[in-house]
Protein backbone atom coordinates (compact mmCIF):
# COMPACT_ATOMS: atom_id res chain seq x y z
CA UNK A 1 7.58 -37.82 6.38
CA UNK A 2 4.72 -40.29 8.01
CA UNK A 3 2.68 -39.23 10.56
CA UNK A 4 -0.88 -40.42 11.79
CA UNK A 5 -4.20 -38.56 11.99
CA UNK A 6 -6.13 -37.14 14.53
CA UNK A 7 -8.75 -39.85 13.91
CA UNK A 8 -5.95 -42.37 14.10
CA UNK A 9 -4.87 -41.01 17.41
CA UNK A 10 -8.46 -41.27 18.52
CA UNK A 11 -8.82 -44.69 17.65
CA UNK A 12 -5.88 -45.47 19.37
CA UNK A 13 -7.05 -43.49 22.56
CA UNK A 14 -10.12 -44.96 22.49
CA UNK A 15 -8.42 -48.68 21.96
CA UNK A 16 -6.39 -47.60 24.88
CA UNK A 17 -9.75 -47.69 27.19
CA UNK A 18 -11.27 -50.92 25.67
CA UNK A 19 -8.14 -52.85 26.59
CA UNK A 20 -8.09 -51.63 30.36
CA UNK A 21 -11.42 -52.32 30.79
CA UNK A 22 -11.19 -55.84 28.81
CA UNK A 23 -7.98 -56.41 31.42
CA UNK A 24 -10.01 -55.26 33.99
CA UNK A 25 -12.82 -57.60 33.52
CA UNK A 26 -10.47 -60.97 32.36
CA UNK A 27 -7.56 -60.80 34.09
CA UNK A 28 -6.57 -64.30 33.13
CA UNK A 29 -7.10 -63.54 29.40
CA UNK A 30 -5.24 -60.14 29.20
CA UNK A 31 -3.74 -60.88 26.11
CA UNK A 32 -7.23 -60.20 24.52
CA UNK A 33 -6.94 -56.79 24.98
CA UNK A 34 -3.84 -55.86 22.85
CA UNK A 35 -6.01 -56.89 19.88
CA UNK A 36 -7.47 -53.81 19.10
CA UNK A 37 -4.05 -51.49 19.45
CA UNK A 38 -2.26 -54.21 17.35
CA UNK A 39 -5.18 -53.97 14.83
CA UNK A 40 -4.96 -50.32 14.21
CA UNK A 41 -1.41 -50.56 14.10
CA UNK A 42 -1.58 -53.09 11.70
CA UNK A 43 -4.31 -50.14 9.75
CA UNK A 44 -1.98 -47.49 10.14
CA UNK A 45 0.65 -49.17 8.31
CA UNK A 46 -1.58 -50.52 5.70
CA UNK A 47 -2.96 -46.87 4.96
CA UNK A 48 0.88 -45.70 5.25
CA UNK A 49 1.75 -48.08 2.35
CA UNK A 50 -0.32 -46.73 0.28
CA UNK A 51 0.13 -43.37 0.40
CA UNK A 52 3.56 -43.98 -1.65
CA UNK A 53 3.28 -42.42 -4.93
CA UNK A 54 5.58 -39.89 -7.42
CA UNK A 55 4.45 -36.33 -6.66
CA UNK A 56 4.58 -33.45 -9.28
CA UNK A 57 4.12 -29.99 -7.85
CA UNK A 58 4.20 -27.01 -10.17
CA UNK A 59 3.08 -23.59 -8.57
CA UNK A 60 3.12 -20.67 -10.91
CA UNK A 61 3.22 -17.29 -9.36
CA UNK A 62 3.06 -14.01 -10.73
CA UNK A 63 6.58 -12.23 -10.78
CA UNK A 64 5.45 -8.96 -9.93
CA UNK A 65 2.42 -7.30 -8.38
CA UNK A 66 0.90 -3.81 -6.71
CA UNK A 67 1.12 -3.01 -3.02
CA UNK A 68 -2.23 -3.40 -2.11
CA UNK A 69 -3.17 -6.01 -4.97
CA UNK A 70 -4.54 -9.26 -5.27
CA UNK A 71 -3.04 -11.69 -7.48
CA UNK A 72 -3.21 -15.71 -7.66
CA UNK A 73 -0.92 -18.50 -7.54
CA UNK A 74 -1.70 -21.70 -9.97
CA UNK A 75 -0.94 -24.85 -8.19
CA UNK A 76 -0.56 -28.02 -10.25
CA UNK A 77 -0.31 -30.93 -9.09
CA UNK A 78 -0.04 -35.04 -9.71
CA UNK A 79 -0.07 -37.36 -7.45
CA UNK A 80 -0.11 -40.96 -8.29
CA UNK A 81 -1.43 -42.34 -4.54
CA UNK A 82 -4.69 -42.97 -4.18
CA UNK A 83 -5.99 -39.98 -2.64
CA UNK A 84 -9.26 -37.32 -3.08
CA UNK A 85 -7.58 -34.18 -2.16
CA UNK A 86 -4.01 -32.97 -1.04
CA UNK A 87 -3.31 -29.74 1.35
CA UNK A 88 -0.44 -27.48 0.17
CA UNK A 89 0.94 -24.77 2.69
CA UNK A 90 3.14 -21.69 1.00
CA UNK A 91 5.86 -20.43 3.36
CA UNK A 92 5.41 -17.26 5.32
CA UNK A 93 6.35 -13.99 4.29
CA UNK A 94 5.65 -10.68 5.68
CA UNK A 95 5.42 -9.24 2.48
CA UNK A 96 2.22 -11.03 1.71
CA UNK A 97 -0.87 -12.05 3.21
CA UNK A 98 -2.37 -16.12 2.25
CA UNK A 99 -6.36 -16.86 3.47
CA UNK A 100 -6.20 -19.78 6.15
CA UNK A 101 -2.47 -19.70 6.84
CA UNK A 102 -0.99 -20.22 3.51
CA UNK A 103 -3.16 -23.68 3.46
CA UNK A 104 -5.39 -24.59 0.25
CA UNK A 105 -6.75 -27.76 -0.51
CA UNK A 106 -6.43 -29.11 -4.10
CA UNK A 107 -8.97 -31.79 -5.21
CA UNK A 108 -7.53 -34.56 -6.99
CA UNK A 109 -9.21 -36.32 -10.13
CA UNK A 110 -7.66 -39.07 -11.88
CA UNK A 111 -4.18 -38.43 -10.39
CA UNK A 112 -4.33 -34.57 -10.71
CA UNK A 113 -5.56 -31.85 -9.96
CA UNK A 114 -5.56 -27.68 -9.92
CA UNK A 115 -6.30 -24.89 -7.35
CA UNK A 116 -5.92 -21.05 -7.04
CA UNK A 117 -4.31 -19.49 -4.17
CA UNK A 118 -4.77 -15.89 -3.57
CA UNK A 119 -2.21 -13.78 -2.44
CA UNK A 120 -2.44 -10.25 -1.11
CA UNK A 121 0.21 -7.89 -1.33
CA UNK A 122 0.75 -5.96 2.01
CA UNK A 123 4.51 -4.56 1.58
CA UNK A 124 6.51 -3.29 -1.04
CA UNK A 125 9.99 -5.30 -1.68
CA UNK A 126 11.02 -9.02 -2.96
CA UNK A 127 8.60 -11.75 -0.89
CA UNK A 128 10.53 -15.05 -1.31
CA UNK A 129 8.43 -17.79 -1.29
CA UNK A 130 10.23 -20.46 -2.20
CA UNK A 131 9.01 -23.98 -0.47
CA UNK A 132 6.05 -25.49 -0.66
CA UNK A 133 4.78 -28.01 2.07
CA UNK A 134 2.33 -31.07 0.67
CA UNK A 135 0.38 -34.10 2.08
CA UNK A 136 -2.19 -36.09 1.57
CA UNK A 137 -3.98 -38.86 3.29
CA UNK A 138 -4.11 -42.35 2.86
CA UNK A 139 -7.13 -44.37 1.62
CA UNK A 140 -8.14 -45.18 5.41
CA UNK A 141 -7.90 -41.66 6.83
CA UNK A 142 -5.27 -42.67 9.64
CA UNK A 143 -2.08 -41.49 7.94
CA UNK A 144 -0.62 -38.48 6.51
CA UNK A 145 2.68 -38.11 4.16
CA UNK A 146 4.37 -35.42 3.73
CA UNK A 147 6.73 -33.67 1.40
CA UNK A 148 8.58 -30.51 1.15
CA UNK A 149 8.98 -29.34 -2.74
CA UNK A 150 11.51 -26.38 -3.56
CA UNK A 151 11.11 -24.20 -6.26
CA UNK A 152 11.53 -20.35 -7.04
CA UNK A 153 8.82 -18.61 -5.82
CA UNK A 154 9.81 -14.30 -5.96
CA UNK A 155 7.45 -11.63 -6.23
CA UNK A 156 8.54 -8.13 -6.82
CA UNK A 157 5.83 -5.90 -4.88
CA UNK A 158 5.91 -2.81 -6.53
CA UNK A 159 4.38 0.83 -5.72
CA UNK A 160 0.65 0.98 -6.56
CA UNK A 161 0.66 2.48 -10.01
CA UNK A 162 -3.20 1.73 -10.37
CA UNK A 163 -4.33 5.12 -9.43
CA UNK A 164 -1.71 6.56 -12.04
CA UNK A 165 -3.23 4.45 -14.39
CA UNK A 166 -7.22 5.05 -13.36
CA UNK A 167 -7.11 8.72 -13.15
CA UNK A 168 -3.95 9.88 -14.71
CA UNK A 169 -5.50 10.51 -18.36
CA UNK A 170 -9.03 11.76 -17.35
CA UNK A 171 -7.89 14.48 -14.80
CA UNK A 172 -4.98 15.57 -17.46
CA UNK A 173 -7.97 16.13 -20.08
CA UNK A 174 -10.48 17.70 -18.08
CA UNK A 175 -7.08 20.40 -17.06
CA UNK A 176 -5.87 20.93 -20.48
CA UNK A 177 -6.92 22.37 -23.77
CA UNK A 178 -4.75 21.95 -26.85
CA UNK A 179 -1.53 20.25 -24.22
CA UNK A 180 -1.61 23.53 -22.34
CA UNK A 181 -2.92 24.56 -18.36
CA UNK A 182 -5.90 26.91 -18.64
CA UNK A 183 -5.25 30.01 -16.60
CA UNK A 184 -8.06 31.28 -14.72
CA UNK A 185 -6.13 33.98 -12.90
CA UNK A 186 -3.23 35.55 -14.29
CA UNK A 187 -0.17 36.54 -11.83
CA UNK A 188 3.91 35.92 -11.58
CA UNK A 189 3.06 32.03 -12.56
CA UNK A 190 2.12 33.45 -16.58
CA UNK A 191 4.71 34.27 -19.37
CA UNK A 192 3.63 36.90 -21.98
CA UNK A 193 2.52 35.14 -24.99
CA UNK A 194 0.93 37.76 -27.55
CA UNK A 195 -1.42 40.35 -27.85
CA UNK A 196 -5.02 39.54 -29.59
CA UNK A 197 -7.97 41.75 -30.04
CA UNK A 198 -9.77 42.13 -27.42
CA UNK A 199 -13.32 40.13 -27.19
CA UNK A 200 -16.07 40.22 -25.03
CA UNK A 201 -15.73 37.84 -21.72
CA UNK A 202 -11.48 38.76 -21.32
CA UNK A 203 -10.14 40.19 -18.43
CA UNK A 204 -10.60 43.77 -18.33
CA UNK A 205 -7.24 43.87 -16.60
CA UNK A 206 -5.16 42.26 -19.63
CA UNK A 207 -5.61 45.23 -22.13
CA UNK A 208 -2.25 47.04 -23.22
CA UNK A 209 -3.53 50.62 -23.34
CA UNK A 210 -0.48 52.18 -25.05
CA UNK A 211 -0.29 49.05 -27.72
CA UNK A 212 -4.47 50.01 -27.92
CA UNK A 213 -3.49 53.22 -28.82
CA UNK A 214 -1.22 52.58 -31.21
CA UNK A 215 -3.37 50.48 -33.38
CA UNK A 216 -6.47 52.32 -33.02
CA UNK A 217 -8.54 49.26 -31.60
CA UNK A 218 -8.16 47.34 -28.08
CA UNK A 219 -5.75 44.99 -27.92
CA UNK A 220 -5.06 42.22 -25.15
CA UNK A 221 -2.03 40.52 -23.67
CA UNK A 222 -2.64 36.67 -23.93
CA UNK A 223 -0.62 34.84 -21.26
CA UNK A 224 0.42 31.32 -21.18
CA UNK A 225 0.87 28.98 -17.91
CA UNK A 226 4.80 28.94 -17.25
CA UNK A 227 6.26 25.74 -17.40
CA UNK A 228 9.30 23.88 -15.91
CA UNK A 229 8.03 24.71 -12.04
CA UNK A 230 9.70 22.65 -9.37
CA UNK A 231 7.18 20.06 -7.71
CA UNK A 232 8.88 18.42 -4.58
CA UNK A 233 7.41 15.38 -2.42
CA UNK A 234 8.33 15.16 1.18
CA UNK A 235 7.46 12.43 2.46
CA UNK A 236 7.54 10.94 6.00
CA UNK A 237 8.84 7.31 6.25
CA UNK A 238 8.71 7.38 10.11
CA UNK A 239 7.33 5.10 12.65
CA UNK A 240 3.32 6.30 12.51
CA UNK A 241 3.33 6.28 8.36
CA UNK A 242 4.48 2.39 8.85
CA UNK A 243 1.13 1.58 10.27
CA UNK A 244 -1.88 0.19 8.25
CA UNK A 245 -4.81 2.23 7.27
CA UNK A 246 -7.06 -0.18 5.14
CA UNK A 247 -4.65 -2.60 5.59
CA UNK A 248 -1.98 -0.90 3.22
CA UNK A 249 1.07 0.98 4.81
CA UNK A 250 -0.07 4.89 5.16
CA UNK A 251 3.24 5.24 3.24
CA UNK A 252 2.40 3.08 0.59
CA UNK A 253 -1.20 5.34 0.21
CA UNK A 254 1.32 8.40 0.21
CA UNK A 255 3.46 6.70 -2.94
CA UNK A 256 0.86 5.73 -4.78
CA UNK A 257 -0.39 9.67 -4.68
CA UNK A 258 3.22 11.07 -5.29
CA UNK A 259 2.96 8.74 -8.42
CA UNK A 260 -0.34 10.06 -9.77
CA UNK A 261 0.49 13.50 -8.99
CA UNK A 262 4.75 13.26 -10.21
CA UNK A 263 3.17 11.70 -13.52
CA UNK A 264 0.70 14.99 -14.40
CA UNK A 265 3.61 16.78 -13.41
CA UNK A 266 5.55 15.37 -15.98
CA UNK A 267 3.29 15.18 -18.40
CA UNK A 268 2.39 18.97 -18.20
CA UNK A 269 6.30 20.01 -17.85
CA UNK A 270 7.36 21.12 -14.44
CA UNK A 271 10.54 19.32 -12.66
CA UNK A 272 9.81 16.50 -9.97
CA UNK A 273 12.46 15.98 -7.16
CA UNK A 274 11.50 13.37 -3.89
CA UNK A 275 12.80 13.48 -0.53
CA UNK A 276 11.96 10.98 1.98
CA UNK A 277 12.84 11.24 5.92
CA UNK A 278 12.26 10.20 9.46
CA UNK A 279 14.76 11.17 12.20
CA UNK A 280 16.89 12.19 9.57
CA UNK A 281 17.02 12.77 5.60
CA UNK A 282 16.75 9.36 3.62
CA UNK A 283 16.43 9.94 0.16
CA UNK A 284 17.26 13.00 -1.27
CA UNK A 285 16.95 13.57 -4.95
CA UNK A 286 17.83 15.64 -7.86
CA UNK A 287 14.95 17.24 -10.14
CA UNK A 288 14.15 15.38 -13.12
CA UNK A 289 11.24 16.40 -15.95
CA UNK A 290 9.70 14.93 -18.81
CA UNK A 291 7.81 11.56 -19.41
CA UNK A 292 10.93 9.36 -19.82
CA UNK A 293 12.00 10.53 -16.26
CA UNK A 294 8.71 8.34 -14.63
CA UNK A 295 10.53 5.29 -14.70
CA UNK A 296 13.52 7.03 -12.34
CA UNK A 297 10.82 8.62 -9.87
CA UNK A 298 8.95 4.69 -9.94
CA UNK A 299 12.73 3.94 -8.86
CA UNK A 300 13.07 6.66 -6.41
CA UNK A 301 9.91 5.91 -4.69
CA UNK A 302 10.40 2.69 -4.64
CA UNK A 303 13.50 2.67 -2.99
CA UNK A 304 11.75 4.74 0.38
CA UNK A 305 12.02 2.17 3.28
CA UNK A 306 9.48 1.83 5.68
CA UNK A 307 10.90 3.63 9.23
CA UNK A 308 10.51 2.91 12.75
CA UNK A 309 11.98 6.63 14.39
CA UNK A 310 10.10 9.25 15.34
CA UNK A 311 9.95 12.07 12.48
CA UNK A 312 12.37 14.90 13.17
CA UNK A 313 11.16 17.63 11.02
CA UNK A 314 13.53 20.65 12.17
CA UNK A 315 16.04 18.91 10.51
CA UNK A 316 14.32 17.09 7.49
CA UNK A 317 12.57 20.28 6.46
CA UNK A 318 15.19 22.60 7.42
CA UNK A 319 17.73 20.50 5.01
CA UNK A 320 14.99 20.48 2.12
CA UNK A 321 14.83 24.16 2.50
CA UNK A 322 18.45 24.59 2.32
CA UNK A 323 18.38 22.56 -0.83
CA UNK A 324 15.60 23.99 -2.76
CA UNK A 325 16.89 27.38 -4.37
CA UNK A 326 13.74 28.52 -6.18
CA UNK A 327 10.41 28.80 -5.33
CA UNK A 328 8.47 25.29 -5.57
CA UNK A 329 5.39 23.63 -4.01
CA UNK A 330 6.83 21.13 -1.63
CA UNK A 331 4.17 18.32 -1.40
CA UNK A 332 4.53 16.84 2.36
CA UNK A 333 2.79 13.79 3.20
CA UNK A 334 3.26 13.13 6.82
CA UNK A 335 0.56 11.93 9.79
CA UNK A 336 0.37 13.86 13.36
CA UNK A 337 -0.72 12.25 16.33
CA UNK A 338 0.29 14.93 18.89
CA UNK A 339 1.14 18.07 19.97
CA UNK A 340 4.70 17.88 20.46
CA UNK A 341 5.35 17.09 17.04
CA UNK A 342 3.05 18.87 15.63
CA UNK A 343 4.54 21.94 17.30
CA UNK A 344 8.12 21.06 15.81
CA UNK A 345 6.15 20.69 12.37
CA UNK A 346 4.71 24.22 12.95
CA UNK A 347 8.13 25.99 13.84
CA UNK A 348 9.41 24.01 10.55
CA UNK A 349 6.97 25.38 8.16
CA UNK A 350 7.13 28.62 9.31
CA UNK A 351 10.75 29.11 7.52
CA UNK A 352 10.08 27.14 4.40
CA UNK A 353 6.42 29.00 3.63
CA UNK A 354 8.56 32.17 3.42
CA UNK A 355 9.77 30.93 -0.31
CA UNK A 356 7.85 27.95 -1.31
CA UNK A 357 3.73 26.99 -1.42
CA UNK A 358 3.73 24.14 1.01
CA UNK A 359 0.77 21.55 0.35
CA UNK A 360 0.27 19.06 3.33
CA UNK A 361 -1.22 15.81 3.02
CA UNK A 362 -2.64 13.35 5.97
CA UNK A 363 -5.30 10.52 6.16
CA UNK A 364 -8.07 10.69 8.26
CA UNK A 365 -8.18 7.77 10.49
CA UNK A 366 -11.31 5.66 10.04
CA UNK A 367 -10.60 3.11 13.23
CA UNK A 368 -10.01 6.35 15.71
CA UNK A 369 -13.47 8.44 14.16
CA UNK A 370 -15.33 4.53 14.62
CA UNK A 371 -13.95 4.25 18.12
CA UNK A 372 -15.14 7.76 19.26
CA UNK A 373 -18.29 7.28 17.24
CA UNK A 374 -19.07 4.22 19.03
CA UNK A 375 -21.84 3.38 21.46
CA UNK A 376 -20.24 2.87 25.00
CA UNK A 377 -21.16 -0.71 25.97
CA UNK A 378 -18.85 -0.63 29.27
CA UNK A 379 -15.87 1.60 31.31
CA UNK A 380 -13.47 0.23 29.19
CA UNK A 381 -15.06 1.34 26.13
CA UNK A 382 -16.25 4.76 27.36
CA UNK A 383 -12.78 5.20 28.04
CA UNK A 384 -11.19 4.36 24.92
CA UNK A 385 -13.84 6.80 23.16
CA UNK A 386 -13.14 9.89 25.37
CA UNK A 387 -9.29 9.26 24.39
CA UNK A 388 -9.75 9.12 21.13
CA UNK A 389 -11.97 12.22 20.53
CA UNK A 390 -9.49 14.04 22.46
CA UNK A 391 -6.69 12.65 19.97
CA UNK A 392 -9.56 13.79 17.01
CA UNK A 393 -9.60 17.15 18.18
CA UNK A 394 -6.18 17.65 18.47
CA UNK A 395 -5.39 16.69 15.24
CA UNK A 396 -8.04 19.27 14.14
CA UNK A 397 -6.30 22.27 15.94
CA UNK A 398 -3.21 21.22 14.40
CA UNK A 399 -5.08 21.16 10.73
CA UNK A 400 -6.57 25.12 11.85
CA UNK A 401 -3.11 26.14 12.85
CA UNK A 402 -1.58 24.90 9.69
CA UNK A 403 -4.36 26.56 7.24
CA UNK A 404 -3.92 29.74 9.29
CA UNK A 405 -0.53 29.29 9.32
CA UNK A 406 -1.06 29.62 5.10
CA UNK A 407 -0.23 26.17 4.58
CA UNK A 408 -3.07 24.32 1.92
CA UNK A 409 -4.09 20.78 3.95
CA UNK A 410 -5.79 17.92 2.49
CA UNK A 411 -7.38 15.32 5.06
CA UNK A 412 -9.00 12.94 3.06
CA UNK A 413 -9.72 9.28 3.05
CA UNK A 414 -7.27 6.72 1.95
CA UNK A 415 -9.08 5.63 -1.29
CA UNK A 416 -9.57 9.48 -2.01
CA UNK A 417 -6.09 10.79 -1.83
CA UNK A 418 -4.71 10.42 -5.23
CA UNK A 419 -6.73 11.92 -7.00
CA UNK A 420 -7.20 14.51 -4.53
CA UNK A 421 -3.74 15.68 -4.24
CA UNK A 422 -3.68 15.61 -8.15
CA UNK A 423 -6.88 17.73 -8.24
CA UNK A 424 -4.87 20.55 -5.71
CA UNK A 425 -2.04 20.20 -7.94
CA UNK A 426 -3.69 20.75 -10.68
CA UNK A 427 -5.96 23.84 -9.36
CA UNK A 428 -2.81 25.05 -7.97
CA UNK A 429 -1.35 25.30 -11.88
CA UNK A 430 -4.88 26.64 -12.86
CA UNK A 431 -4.77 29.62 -10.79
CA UNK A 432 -1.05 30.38 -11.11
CA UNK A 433 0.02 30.28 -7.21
CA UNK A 434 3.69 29.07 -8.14
């Protein structure tokens, strides 16, 4: 495909002008003034001559990537016109993000040349992009060519596992002692272990009087942190977890947590289950334990669709209490906005804190806090800061009515909620509250 520039067009234009005037001014000799259209005509095809060349286009992409990561895509190219530089334009994809429109310009040096495109990754799935657009200019500057070059271009986005992998390891070791939980408080969460001699700094409470008495010297029982607890993750797939909070998906900042979390879990031996929902259950799962079971919860995770219904959670949390036949701590990531829902999310909890430890997650929203924080230039802005501390301070009720309610709540920055919730989690274990 041949197409002129926007100088050639200009030079045309301006042609255009000369040649009414010269008419204008000769009348007898208007003839003269289809010189100077004819002449960059004749230009236009020159330049379009020789931009002919063979084109090689290679573009290697990486074949999978993080939610939330940057990666970059190798273009190679030859090009045997004469030509500086060449523009290359990627095909769209919602899945990923290109700087200036998917363009990049690749200098060209001796019939070659290479250039990095970056690519961020805004949504998990498969991002097809699999045709490249190319042209380059001719020698003159008045003519573009143009080719189309297909080639496979997929990208699995996967869940974030970079948290997992940042502070998986450290928080484990700073918890445990020999592969076990340290207990700090001792209550239906230990198994009896043994009985030691008592030493100086135990728990008063621990000694067994009648073995004591027995053996003619104080002895202790020595408890150890009971394993194979259930650890579920609710999360919320609806409409408001779709939107972007530091231009990730809050739901993709809730999987990447569930991750870090699931994996201590795990690793420390309770049983891991997911459920996702919005108007109704999506993804209900069975629990699964031990290390090799991270690769099925990467699956399950992965597999939670981003929603666009409103959140029913009489009937999502109702069903996950119906489903959950021992005690557990149900993990619920979710986002409230109002306080209709967050009344239906009240009445919900009410029934499942009667069995289970319910831990509730939710992101504090940077853009709202900036736009109530903001210095009111005009109406329209003093406006849109009363409305959003009133939105603020609704969502704080709810968070008071929740932690009187005897529901734990973290609110915590996106870049802070990994290792947060894995922090709770793992105070939770310390202090034996399943």
């Amino acid at each position: 495909m041949i197409y002129p520039t926007r100088l050639a067009v200009l030079l045309m234009a301006g042609g255009a002008l000369a040649a009414l005037l010269a008419a204008a001014v000769a009348a007898e000799r208007w003839y003269l003034a289809l010189a100077w259209p004819l002449l960059i005509l004749l230009l236009i095809l020159l330049d379009a001559a020789r931009t002919r060349g063979k084109v090689g286009l290679e573009a290697a992409m990486p074949a999978s990537a993080y939610v939330g990561e940057q990666r970059d895509a190798n273009v190679a190219l030859k090009l045997e016109a004469p030509a500086r530089e060449a523009e290359v334009a990627f095909d769209r994809s919602p899945l990923v993000a290109i700087p200036n429109d998917g363009r990049a310009m690749v200098p060209l040096a001796e019939s070659g040349g290479v250039a990095a495109v970056s690519l961020s990754m805004l949504r998990r799935g498969i991002a097809r992009l699999d045709t490249i657009w190319l042209r380059w200019r001719g020698p003159l500057g008045l003519v573009w060519r143009q080719r189309e070059v297909e080639q496979p271009g997929t990208i699995h986005i996967l869940p974030d596992l970079r948290p997992t992998h940042r502070h998986g390891v450290r928080l484990f070791e700073r918890f445990a002692v020999d592969g076990a939980i340290k207990q700090l408080l001792r209550g239906e969460g230990s198994d009896f272990d043994a009985l030691v001699e008592f030493r100086t700094g135990m728990d008063k409470r621990s000694i067994d009087w009648k073995s004591s008495a027995r053996a003619t010297k104080l002895l202790a029982r020595q408890y150890h942190g009971e394993k194979n607890n259930q650890i579920c993750f609710a999360i919320d797939c609806g409409r408001q977890m779709a939107e972007p909070v530091g231009g990730i998906a809050r739901l993709d900042r809730m999987i990447s947590a569930t991750l870090l979390a699931g994996w201590l879990a795990l690793r420390i031996g309770d049983r891991v289950s997911v459920t996702a929902f919005d108007s109704r259950p999506r993804l209900t799962s069975g629990f699964v334990a031990g290390m090799a079971a991270f690769a099925e919860l990467q699956r399950l995770v992965g597999a939670v669709d981003y929603g666009t219904d409103e959140t029913n959670y009489t009937f999502a949390l109702t069903d996950l209490n119906g489903r959950l036949h021992r005690r557990s701590l149900v993990v619920l990531f979710t986002e409230v906005t109002d306080r209709i829902s967050a009344r239906f999310l009240l009445t919900s909890l009410r029934l499942l804190i009667r069995t289970h430890l319910v831990l509730v997650v939710m992101l504090r929203d940077d853009e709202l806090e900036g736009i109530a924080a903001a210095e009111p230039e005009d109406a329209d802005s003093v406006t849109r800061a009363i409305t959003a501390a009133a939105l603020l301070k609704e969502r704080q009720e709810v968070i008071a009515e929740l932690r009187q309610l005897g529901v734990d709540v973290i609110e915590t920055p996106y870049e802070e909620v990994a290792p947060r919730i894995a922090e709770a989690y793992l105070q939770i274990k310390r202090r034996d509250r399943l």
